[in-house]
Protein backbone atom coordinates (compact mmCIF):
# COMPACT_ATOMS: atom_id res chain seq x y z
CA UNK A 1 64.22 71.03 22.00
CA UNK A 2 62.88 70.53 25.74
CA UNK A 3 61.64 72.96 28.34
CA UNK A 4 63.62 70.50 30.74
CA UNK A 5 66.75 69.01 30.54
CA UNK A 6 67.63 65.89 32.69
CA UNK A 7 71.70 66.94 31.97
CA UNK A 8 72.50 67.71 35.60
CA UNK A 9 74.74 70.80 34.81
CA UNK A 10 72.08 72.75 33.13
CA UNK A 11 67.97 73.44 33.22
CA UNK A 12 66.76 73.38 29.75
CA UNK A 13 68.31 72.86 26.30
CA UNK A 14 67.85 74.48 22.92
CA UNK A 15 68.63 72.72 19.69
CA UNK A 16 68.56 75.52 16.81
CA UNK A 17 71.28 73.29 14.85
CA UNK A 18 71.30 69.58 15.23
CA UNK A 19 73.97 67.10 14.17
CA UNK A 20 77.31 66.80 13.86
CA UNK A 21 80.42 64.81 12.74
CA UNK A 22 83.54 63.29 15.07
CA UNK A 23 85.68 65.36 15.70
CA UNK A 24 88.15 63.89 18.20
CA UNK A 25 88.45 60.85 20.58
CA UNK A 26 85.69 61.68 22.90
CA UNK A 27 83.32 61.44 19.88
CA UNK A 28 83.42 57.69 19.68
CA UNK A 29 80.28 56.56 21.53
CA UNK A 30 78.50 60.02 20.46
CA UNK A 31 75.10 60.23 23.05
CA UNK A 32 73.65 62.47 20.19
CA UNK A 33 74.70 60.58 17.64
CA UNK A 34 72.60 57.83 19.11
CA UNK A 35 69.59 59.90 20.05
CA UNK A 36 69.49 61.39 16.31
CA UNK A 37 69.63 58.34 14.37
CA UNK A 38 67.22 56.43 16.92
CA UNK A 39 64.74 59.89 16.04
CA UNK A 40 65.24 59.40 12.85
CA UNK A 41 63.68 55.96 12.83
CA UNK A 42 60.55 57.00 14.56
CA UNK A 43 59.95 59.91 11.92
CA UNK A 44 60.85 63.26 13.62
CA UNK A 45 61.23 65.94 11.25
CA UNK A 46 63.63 67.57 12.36
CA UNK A 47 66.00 63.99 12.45
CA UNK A 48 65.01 63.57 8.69
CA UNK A 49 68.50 63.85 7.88
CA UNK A 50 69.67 61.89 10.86
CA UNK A 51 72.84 63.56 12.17
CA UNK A 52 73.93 65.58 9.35
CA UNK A 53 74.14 69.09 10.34
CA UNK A 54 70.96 70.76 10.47
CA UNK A 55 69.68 74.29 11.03
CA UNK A 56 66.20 75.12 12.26
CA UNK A 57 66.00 78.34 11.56
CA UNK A 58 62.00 78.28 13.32
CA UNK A 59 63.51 77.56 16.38
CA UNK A 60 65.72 80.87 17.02
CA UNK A 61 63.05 82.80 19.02
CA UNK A 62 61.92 79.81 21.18
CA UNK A 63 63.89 81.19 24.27
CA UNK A 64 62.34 84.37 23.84
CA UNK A 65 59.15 82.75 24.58
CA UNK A 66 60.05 81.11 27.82
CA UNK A 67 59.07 83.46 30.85
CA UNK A 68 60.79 82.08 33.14
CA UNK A 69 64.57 82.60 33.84
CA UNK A 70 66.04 79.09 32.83
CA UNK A 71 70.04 77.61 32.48
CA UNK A 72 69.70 76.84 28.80
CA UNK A 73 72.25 74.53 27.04
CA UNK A 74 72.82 75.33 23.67
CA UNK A 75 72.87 72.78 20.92
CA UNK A 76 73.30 69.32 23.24
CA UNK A 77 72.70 67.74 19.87
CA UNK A 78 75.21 69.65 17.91
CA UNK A 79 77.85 71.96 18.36
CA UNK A 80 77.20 75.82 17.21
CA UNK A 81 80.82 76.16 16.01
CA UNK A 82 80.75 73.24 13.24
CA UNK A 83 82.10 73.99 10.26
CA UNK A 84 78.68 73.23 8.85
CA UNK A 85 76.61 76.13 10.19
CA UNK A 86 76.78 79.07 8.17
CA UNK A 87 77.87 82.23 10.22
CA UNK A 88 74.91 83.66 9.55
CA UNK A 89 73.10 81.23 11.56
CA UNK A 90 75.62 81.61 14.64
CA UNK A 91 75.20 85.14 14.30
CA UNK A 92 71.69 85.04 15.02
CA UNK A 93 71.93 82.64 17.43
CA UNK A 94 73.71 84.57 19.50
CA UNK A 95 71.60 87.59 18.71
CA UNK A 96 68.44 85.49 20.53
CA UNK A 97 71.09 84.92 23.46
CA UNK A 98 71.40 89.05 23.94
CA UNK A 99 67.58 89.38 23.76
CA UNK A 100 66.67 86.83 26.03
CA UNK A 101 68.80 88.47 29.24
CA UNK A 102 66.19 86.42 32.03
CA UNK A 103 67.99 83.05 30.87
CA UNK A 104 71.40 82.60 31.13
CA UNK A 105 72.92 80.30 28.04
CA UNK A 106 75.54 77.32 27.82
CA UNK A 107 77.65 76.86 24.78
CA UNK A 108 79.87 74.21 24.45
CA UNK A 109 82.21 73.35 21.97
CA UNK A 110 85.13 71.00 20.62
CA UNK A 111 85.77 73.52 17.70
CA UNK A 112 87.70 76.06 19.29
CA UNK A 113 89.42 76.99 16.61
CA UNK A 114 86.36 78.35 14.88
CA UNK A 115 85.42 79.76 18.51
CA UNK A 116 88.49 81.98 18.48
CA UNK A 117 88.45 82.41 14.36
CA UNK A 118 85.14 84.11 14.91
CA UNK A 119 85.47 85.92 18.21
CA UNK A 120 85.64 89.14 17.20
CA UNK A 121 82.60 89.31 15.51
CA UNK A 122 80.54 88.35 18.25
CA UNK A 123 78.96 90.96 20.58
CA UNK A 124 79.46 88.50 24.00
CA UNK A 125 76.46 88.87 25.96
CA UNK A 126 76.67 88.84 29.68
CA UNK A 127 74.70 85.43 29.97
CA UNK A 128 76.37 83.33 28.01
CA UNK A 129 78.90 80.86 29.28
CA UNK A 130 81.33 79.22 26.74
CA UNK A 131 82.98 76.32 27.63
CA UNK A 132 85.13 74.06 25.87
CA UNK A 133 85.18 70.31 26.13
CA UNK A 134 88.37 68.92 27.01
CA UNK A 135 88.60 64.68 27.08
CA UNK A 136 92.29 64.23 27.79
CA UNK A 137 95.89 66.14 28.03
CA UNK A 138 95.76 66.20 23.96
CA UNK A 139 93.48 68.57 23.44
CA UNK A 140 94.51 70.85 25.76
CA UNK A 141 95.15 73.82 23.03
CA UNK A 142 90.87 74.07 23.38
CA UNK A 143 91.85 76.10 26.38
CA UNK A 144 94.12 78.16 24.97
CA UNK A 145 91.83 78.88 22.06
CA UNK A 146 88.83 79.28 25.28
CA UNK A 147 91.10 81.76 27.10
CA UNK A 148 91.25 84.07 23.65
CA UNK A 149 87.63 85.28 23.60
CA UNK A 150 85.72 87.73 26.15
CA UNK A 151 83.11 85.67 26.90
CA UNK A 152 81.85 86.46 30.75
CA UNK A 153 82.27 82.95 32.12
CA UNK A 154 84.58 80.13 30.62
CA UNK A 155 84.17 76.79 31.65
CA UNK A 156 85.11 73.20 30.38
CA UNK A 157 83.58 69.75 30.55
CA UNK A 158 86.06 66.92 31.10
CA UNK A 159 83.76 64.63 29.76
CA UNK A 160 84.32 61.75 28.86
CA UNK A 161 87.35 61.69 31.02
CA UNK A 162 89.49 59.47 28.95
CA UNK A 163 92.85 60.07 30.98
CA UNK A 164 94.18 62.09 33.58
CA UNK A 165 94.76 65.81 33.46
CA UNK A 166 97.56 66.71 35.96
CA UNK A 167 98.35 69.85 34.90
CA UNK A 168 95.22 71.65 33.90
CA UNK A 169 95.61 75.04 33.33
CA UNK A 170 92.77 76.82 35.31
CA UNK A 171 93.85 80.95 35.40
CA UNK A 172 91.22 82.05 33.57
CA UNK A 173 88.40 79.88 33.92
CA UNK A 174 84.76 79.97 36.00
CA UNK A 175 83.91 76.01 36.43
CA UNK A 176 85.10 72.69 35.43
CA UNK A 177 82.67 70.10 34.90
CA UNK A 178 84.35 66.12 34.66
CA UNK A 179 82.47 62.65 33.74
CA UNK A 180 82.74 59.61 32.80
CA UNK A 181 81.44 58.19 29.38
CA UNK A 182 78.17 56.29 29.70
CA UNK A 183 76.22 54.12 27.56
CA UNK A 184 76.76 51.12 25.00
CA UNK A 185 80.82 50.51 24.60
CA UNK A 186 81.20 53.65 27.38
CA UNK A 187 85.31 53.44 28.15
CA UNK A 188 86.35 53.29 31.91
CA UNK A 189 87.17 56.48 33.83
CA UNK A 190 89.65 56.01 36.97
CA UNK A 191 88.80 57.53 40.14
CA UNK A 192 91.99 58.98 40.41
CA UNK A 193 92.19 61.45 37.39
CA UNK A 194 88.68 62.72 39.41
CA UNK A 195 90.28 63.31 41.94
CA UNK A 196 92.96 65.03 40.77
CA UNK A 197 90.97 67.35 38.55
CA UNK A 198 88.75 68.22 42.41
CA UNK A 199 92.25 68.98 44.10
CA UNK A 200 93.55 71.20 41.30
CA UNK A 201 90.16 73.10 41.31
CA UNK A 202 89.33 73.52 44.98
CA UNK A 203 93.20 74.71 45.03
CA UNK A 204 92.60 77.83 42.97
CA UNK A 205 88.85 77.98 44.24
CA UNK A 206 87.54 76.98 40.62
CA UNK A 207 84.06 75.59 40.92
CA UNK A 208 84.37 71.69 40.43
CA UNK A 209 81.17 69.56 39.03
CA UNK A 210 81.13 65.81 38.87
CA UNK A 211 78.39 65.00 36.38
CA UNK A 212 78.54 60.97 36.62
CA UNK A 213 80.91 57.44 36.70
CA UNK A 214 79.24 56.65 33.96
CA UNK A 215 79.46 53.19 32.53
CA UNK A 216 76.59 51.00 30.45
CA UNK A 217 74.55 51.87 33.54
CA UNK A 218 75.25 55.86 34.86
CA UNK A 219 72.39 55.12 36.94
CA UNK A 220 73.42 53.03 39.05
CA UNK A 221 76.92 53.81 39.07
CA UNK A 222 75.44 57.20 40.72
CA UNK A 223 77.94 60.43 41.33
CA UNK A 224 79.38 60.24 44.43
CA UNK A 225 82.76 60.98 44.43
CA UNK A 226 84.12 60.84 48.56
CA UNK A 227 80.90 60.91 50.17
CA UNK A 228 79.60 64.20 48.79
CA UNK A 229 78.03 65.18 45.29
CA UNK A 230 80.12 67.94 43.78
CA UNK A 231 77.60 70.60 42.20
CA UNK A 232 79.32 73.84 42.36
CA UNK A 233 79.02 76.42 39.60
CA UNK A 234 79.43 79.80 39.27
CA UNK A 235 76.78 82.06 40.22
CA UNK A 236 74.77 82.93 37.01
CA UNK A 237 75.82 86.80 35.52
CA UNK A 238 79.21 86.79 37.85
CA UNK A 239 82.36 85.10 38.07
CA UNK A 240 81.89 84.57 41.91
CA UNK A 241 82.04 80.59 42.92
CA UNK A 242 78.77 79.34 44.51
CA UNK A 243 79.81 75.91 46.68
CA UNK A 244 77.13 73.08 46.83
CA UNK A 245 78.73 70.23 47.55
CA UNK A 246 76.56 67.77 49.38
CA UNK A 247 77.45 65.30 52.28
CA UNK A 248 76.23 62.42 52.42
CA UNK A 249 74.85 60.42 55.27
């Protein structure tokens, strides 16, 4: 849980469930998986159980509390649509979502098809993003299952890139963010499936974020991609594109 977030898509983040199990290829060098144990070790209690999926049900109403209007990501150390958490749970996370309306909420998932099993038994609210996370042309059917529910805004994280994505169906969706994999045995991302994710968005005006390189050092492999950092998203509560990418001197 952190009032701040240092992810550079996103403000804050909210962990109401915590761990989680692999899932698909993009799972291998798991960044929460890493966090939890290493939590764990230094006697958090709410890592008692390391990364096993874990509900804190004390921690639903924490948004409520924040005055501010914040970008929250939901569950960066889990994923809300694990077969683990009990519906119940997801219910009334969402139900903190649609009474918190000054913060707008990220969910992101590689479960989509619990997403779209449970979709019509959610009441959407209008700030809540979905997204999907997408690591190569395999999993494309995450889009499909994305593209299913009435969520406001649908985006989907191409992170970690693990291959290139020429035909990436965009009608539909609000934002793509892409990355590469960082960390301890982080897998190489080529420039050119970047690329070619950018061209395909700024071609049907879908707001394009590049998070990082990556690589054992993200920092100071940086995230320039062409002499500009790409930070557009969609304008919180709207579909409408918002562009911010930066040149750089």
């Amino acid at each position: 849980m952190a009032n701040t977030s240092k992810i550079e898509w996103t403000e804050a983040t909210w962990n109401p469930v915590t761990g989680c199990s692999k899932v698909s290829l993009g799972c291998q060098n798991c960044y929460a998986e890493r966090i939890a144990k290493r939590l764990q070790k230094m006697g958090n209690k709410r890592y008692v159980h390391g990364f096993k999926v874990t509900t804190h049900p004390e921690l639903l109403v924490k948004p409520l509390e924040w005055r501010k209007p914040r970008l929250v990501f939901v569950n960066s150390m889990s994923d809300l649509f694990h077969s683990d958490v009990p519906i119940s749970f997801i219910d009334k996370t969402i139900s903190t979502i649609a009474n918190a309306p000054q913060h707008t909420f990220q969910i992101l998932t590689k479960r989509s098809d619990r997403l779209k099993k449970l979709c019509d038994r959610i009441c959407w609210p209008q700030n809540l993003w979905v997204g999907v996370t997408v690591e190569s042309c395999n999993y494309l059917d995450r889009i499909d299952d994305l593209l299913s529910i009435p969520a406001p805004v649908k985006f989907l994280s191409l992170e970690p890139l693990l291959g290139p994505i020429p035909k990436l169906p965009l009608k539909g969706i609000h934002w793509v963010i892409t990355g590469g994999e960082s960390g301890p045995g982080a897998r190489p991302m080529v420039a050119g499936w970047v690329r070619e994710i950018r061209d395909q968005c700024l071609k049907k005006s879908v707001p394009f974020f590049f998070k990082q390189w990556g690589g054992l050092n993200k920092k100071a492999s940086g995230r320039v991609l062409d002499g500009k950092i790409w930070d557009e998203m969609p304008q919180p509560n709207s579909c409408v594109p918002v562009n911010q990418a930066v040149l750089l001197d």
